[in-house]
N, C-alpha and C. Protein backbone atom coordinates (compact mmCIF):
# COMPACT_ATOMS: atom_id res chain seq x y z
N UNK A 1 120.45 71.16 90.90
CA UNK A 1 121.09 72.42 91.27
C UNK A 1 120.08 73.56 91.30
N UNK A 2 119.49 73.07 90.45
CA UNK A 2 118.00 74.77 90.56
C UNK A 2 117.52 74.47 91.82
N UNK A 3 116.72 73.45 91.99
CA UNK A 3 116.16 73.04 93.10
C UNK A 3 116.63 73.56 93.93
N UNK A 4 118.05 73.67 94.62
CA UNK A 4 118.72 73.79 95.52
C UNK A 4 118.61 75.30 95.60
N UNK A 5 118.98 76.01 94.21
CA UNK A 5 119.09 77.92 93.87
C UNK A 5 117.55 78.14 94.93
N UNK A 6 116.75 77.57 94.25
CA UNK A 6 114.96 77.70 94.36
C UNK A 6 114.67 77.84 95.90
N UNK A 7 115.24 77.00 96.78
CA UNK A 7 115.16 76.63 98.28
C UNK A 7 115.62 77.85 98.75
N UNK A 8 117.33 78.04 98.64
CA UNK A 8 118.02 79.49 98.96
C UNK A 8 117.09 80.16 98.71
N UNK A 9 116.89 81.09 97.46
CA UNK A 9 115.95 82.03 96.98
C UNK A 9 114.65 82.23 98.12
N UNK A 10 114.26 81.17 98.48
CA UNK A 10 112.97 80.85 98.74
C UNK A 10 113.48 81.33 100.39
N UNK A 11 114.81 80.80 100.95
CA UNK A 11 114.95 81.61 102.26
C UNK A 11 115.05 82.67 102.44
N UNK A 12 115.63 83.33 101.58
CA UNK A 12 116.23 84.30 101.33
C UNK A 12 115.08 85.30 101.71
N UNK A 13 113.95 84.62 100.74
CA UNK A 13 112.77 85.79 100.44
C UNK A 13 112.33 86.02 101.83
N UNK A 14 111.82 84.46 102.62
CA UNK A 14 111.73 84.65 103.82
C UNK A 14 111.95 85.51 104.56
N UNK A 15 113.45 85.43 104.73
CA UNK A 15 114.20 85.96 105.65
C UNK A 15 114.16 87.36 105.42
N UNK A 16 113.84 88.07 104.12
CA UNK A 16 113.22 89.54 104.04
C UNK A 16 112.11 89.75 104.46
N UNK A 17 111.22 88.70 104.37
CA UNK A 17 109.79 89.01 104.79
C UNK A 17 109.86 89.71 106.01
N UNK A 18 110.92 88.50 106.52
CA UNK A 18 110.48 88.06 108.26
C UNK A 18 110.74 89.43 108.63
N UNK A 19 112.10 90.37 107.94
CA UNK A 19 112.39 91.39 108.50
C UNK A 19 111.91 92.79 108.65
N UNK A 20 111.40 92.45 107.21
CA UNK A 20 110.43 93.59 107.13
C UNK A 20 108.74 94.07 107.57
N UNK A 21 108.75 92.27 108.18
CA UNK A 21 107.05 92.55 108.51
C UNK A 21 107.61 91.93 110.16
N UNK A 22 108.40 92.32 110.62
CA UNK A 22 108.60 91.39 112.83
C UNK A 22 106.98 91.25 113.06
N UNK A 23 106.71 89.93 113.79
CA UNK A 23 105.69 89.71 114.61
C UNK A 23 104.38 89.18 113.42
N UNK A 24 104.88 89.09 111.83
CA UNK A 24 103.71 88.62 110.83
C UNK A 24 103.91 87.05 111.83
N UNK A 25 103.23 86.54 111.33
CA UNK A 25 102.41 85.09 111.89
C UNK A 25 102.71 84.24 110.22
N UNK A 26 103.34 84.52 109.42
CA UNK A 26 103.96 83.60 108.48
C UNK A 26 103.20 84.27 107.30
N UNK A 27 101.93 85.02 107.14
CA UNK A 27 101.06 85.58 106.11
C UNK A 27 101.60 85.68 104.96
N UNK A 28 102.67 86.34 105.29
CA UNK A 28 103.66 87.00 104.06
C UNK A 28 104.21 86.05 103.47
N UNK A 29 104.55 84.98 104.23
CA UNK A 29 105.61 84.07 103.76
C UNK A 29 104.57 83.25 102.89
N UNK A 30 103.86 83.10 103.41
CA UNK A 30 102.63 82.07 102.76
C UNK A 30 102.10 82.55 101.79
N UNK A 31 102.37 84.03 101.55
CA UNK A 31 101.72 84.43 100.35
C UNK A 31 102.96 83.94 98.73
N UNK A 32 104.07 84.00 99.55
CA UNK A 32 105.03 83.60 98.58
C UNK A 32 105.02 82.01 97.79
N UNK A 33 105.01 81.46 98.94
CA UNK A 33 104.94 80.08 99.08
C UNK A 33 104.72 79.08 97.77
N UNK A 34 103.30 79.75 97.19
CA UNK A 34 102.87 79.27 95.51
C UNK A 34 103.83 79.45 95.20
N UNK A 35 104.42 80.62 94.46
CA UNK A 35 105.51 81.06 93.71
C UNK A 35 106.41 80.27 93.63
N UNK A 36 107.05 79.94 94.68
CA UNK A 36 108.06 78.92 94.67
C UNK A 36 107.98 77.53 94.40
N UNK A 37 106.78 76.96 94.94
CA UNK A 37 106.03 75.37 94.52
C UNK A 37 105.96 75.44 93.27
N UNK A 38 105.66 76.45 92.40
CA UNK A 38 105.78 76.86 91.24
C UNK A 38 106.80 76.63 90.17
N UNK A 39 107.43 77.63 91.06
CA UNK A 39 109.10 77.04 90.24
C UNK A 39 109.68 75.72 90.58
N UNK A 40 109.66 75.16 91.98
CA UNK A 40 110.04 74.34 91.82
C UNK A 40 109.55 72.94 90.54
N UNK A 41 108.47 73.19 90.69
CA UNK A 41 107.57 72.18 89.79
C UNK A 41 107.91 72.50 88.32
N UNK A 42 108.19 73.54 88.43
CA UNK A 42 108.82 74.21 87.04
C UNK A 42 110.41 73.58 86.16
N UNK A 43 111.23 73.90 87.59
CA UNK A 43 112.69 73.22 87.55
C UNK A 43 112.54 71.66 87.05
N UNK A 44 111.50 71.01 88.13
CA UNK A 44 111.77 69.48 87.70
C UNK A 44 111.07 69.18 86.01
N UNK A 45 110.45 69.93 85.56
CA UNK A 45 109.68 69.65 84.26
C UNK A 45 110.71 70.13 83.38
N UNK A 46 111.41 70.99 83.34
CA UNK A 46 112.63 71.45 82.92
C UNK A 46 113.37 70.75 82.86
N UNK A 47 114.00 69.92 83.76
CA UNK A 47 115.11 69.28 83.89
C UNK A 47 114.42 67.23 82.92
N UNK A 48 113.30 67.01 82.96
CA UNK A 48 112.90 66.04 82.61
C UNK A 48 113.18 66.24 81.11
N UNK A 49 112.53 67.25 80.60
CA UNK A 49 112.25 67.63 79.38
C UNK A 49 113.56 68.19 78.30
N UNK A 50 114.34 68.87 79.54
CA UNK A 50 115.81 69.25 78.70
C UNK A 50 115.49 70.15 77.99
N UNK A 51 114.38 70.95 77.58
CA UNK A 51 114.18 72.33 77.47
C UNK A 51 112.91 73.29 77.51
N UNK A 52 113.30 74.25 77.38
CA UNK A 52 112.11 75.12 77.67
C UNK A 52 111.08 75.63 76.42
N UNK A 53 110.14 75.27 76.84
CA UNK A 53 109.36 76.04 75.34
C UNK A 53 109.49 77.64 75.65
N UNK A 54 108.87 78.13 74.82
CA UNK A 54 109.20 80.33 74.99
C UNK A 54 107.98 80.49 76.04
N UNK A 55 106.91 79.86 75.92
CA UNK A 55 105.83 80.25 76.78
C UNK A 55 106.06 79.63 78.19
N UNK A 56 106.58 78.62 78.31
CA UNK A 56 107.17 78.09 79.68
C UNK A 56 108.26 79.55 80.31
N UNK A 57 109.27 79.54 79.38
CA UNK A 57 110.16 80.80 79.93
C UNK A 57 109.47 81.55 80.60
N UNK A 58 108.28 82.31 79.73
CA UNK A 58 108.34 83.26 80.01
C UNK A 58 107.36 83.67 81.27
N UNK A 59 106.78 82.36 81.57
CA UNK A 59 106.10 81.70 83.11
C UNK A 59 107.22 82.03 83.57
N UNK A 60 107.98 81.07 83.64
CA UNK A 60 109.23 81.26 84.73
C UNK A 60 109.79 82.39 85.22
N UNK A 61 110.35 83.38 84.13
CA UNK A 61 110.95 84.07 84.31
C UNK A 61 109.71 85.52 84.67
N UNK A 62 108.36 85.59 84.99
CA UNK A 62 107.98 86.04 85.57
C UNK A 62 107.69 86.30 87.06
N UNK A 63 108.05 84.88 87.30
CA UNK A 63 107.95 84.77 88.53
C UNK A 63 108.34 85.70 89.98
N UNK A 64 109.99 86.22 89.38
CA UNK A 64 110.52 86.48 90.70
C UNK A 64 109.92 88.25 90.52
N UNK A 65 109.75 89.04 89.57
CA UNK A 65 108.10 90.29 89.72
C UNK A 65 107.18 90.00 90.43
N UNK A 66 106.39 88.93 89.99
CA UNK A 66 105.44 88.90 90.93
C UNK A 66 105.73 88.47 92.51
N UNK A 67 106.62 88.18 92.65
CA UNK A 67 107.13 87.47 93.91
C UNK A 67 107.66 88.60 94.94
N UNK A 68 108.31 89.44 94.20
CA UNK A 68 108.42 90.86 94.54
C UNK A 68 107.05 91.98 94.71
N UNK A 69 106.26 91.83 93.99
CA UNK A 69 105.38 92.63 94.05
C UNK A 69 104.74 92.41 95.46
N UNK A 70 104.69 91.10 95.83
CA UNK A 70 104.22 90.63 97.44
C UNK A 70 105.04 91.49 97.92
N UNK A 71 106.24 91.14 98.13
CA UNK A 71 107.39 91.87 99.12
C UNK A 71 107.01 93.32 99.40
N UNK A 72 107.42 93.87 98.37
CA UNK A 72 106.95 95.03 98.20
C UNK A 72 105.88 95.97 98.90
N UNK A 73 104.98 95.17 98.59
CA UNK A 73 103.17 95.54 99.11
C UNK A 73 103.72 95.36 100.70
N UNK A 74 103.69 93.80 100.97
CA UNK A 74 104.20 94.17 102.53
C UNK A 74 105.12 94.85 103.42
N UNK A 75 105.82 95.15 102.37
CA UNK A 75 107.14 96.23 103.23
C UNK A 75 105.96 97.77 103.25
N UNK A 76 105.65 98.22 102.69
CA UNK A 76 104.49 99.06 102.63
C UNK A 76 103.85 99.25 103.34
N UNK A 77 103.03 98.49 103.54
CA UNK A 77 101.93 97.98 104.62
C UNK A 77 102.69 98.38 105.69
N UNK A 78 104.00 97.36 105.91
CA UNK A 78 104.42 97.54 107.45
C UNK A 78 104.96 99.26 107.96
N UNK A 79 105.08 100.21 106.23
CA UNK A 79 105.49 101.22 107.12
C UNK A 79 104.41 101.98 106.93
N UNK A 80 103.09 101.55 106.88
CA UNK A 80 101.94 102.46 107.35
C UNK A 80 101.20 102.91 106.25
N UNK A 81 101.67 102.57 105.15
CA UNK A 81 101.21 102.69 103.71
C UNK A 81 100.22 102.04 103.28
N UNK A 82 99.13 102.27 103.07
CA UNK A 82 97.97 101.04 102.55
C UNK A 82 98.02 100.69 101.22
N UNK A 83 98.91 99.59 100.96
CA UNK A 83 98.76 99.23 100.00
C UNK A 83 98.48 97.62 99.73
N UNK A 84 98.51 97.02 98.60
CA UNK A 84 98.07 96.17 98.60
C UNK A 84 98.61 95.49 97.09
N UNK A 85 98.92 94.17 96.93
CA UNK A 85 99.43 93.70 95.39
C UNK A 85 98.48 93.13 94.32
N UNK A 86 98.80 94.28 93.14
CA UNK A 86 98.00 94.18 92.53
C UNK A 86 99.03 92.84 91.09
N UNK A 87 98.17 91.75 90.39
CA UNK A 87 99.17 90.92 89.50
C UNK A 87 99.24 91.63 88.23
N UNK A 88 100.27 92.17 88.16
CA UNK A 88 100.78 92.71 86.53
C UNK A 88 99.83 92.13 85.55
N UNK A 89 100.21 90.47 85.73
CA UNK A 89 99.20 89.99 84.26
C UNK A 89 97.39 90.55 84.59
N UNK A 90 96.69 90.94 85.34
CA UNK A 90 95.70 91.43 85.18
C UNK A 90 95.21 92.77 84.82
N UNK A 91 96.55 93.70 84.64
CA UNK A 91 96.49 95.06 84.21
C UNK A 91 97.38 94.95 82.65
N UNK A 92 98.30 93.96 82.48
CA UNK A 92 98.94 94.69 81.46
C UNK A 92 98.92 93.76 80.11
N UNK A 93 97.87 93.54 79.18
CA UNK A 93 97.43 93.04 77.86
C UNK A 93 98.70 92.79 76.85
N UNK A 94 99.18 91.69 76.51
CA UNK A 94 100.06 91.75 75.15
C UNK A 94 99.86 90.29 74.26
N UNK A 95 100.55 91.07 73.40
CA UNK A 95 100.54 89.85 72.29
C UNK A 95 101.19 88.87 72.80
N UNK A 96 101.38 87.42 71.94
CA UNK A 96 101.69 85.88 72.51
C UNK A 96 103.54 85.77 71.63
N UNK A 97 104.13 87.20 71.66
CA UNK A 97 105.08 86.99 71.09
C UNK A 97 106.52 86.25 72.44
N UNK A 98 106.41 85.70 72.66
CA UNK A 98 107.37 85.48 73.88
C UNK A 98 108.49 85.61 73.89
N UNK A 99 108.81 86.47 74.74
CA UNK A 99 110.59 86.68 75.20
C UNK A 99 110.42 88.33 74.69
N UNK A 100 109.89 88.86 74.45
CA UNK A 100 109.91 90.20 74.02
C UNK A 100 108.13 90.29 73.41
N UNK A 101 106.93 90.59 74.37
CA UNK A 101 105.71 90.74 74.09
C UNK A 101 105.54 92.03 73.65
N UNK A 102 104.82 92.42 73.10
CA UNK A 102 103.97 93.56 72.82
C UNK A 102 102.61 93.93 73.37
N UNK A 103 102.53 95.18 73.97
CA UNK A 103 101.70 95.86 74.83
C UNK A 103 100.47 95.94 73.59
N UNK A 104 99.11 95.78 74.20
CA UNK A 104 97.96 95.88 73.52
C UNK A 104 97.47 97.17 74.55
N UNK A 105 97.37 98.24 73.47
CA UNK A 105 97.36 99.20 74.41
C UNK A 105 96.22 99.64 74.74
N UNK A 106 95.04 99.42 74.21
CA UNK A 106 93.25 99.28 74.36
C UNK A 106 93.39 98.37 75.48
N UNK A 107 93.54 97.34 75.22
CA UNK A 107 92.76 96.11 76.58
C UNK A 107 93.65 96.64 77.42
N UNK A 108 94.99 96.99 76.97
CA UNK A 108 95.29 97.91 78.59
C UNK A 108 94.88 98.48 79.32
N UNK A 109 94.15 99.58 78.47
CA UNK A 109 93.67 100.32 79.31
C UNK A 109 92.60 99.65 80.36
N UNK A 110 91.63 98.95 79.63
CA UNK A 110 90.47 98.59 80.08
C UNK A 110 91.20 97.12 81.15
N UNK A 111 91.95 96.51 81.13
CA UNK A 111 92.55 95.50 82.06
C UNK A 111 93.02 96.58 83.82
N UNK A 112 93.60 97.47 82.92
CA UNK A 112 94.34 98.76 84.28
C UNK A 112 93.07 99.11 84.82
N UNK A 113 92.29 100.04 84.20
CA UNK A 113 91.40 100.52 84.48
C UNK A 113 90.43 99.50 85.50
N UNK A 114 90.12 98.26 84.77
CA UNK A 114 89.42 97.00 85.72
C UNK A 114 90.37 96.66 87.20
N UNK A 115 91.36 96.60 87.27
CA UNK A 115 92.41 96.12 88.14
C UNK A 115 92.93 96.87 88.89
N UNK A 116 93.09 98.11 88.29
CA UNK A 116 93.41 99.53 89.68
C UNK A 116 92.66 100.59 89.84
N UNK A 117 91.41 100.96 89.25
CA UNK A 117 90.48 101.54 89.64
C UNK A 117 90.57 101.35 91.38
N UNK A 118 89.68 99.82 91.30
CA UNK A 118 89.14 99.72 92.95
C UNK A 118 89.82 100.03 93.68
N UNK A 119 91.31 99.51 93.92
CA UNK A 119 91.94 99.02 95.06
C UNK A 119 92.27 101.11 95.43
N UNK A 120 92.64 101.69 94.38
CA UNK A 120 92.94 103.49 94.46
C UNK A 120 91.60 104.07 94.99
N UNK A 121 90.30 103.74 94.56
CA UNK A 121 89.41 104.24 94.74
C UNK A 121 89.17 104.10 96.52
N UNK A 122 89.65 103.10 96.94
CA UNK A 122 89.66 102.72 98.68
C UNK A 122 90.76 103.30 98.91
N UNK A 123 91.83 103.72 98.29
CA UNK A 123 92.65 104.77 99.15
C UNK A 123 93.98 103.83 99.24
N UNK A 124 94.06 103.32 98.69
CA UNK A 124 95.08 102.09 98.53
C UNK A 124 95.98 101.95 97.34
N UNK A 125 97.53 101.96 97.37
CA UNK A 125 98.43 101.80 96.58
C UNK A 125 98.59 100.85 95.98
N UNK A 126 98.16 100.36 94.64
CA UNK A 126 98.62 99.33 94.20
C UNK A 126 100.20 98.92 93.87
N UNK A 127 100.11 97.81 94.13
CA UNK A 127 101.73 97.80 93.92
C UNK A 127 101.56 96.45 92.77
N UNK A 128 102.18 96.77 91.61
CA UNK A 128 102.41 95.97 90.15
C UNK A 128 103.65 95.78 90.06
N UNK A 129 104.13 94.85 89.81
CA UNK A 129 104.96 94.24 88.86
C UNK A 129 105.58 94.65 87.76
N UNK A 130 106.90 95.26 87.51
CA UNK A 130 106.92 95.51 86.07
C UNK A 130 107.52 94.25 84.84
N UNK A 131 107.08 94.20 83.60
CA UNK A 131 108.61 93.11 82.75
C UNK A 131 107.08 92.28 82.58
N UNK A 132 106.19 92.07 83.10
CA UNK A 132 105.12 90.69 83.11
C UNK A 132 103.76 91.60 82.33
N UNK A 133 102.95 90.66 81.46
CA UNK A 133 102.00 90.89 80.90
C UNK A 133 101.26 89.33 80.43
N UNK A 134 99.92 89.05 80.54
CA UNK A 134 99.17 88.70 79.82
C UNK A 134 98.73 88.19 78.25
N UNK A 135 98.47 87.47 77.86
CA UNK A 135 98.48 87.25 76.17
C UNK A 135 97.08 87.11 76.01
N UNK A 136 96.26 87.27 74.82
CA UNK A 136 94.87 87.30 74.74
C UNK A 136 94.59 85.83 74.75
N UNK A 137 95.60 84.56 74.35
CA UNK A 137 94.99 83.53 75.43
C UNK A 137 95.90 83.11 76.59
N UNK A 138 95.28 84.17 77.40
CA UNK A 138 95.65 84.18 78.94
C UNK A 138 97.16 83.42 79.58
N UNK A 139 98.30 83.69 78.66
CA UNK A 139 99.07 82.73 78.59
C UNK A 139 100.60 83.94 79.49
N UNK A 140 101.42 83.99 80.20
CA UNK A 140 101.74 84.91 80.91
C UNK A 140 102.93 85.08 79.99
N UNK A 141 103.34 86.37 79.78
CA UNK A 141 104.59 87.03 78.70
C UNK A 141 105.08 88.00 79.55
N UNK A 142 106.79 88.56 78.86
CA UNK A 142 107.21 89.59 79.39
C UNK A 142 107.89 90.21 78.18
N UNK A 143 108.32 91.57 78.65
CA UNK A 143 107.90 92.35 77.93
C UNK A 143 109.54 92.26 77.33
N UNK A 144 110.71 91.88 77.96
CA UNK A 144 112.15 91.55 77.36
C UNK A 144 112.75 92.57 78.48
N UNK A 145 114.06 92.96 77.93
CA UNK A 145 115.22 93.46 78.40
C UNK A 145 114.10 95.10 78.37
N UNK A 146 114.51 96.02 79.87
CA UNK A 146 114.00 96.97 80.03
C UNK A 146 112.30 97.59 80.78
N UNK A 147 111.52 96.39 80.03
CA UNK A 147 110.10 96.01 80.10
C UNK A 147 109.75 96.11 81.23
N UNK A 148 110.31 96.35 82.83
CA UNK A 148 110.11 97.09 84.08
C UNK A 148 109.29 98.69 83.85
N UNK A 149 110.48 99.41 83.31
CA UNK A 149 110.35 100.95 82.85
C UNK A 149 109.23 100.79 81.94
N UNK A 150 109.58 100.12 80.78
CA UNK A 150 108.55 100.21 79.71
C UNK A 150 106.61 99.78 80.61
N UNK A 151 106.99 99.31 81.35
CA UNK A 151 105.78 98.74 82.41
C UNK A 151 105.26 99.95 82.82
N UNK A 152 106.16 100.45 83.34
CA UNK A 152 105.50 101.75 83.85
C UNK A 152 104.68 102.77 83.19
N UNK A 153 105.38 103.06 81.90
CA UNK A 153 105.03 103.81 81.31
C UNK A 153 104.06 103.69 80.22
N UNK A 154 103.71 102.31 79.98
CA UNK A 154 102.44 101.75 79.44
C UNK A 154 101.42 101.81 80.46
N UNK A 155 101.73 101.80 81.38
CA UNK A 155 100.20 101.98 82.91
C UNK A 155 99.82 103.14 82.94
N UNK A 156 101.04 103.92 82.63
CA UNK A 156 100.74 105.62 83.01
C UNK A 156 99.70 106.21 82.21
N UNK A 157 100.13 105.84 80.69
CA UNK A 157 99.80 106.13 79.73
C UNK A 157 98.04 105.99 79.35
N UNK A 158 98.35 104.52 80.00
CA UNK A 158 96.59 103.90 79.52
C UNK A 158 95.76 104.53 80.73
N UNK A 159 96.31 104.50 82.03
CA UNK A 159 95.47 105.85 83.12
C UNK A 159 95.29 106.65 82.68
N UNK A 160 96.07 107.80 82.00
CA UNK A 160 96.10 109.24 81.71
C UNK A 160 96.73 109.28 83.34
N UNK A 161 97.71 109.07 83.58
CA UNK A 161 98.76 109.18 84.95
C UNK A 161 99.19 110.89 84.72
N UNK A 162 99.08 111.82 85.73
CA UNK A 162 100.20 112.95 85.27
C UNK A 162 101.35 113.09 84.83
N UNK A 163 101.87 111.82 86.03
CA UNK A 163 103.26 111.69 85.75
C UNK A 163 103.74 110.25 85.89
N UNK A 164 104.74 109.08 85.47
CA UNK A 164 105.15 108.10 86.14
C UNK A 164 107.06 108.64 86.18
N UNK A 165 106.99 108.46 87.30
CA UNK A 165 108.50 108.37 87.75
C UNK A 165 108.95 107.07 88.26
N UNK A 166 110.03 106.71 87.59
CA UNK A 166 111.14 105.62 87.44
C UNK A 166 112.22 105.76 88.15
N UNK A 167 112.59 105.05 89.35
CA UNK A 167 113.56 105.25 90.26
C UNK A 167 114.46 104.12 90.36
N UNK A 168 115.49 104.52 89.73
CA UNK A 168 116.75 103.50 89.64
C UNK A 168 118.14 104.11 90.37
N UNK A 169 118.29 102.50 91.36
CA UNK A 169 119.58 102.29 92.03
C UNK A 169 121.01 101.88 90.96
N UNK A 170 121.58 102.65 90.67
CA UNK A 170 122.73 101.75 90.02
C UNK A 170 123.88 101.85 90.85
C-alpha cells in the first residue's frame, strides 16, 4: 500500500513540476526522481523489517522537505527568480536526538554560512527546507512538530538575517 501512496505522490509531484516548469525536458522531474527510489526502497525495508528504527524515521520523514525544496526552487526559476536548492541537512547542524533534534547553533552557523554564502553571493535565492537537519555523525534528523518555523529562525539567527518572515496558509 505505501508503494502504491509513493507512485501517486511521485505523480502527483510530477504533474506539479510539469505545470509549473511547461516545455522542462523532464530536469525537474529527474531531479525528484532519487527521492522517491528512496522511499520506495525505504517502504520495502520497512515493510520486511516491521519497524522503523528513530534514525530511519527520521530519513524518511525528511524526505517530502527536501523534495519540496526542488519544487520550490523550480517554480522560482520559472517565474524569473534565480534561485536555486540549497539541502537543509548542509546548513542546519543538530544533535542525534531523533524525532525532535536539537539545533547546534555554532556549526550552524558555520554549515549556513558554508552553504549559503555562495549561492547569495551570485545573486541567487537559496531555497532550504525547513523540519530537516544533520547530526554530527552525518546521520539526517528533524527538528519535530513546528521545526519548519523553528528552521527559519535558527538560519536567521546564525546569518545575523534582519529579519525572517514566516508565511502561513491556514
Amino acid at each position: 500500500d505505501a508503494r502504491r501512496l509513493l507512485a501517486r505522490l511521485k505523480q502527483d509531484t510530477a504533474t506539479v513540476i510539469s505545470d509549473a516548469n511547461p516545455g522542462d525536458s523532464g530536469a525537474a522531474a529527474a531531479e525528484v526522481d532519487p527521492f522517491f527510489e528512496e522511499l520506495d526502497s525505504m517502504a520495502q525495508a520497512i515493510a520486511v523489517l516491521k519497524s522503523v528504527p528513530a534514525d530511519a524515521r527520521d530519513h524518511f520523514l525528511a524526505q517530502g522537505e527536501l523534495i519540496s525544496s526542488v519544487v520550490v526552487a523550480r517554480v522560482l526559476i520559472r517565474a524569473g527568480i534565480p534561485a536555486v536548492r540549497v539541502d537543509a541537512r548542509d546548513a542546519l547542524a543538530t544533535d542525534n536526538h531523533f524525532g525532535r533534534a536539537a539545533p547546534d547553533f555554532e556549526m550552524t552557523r558555520v554549515r549556513a554560512g558554508a552553504s549559503l554564502a555562495g549561492p547569495v553571493s551570485k545573486g541567487l535565492v537559496p531555497v532550504v527546507g525547513g523540519f530537516v537537519g544533520r547530526s554530527f555523525g552525518g546521520q539526517t534528523t528533524v527538528l519535530g512538530r513546528g521545526g519548519s518555523d523553528y528552521s527559519a529562525a535558527i538560519l536567521g539567527a546564525c546569518l545575523d538575517a534582519e529579519r525572517v518572515e514566516i508565511w502561513t496558509d491556514v
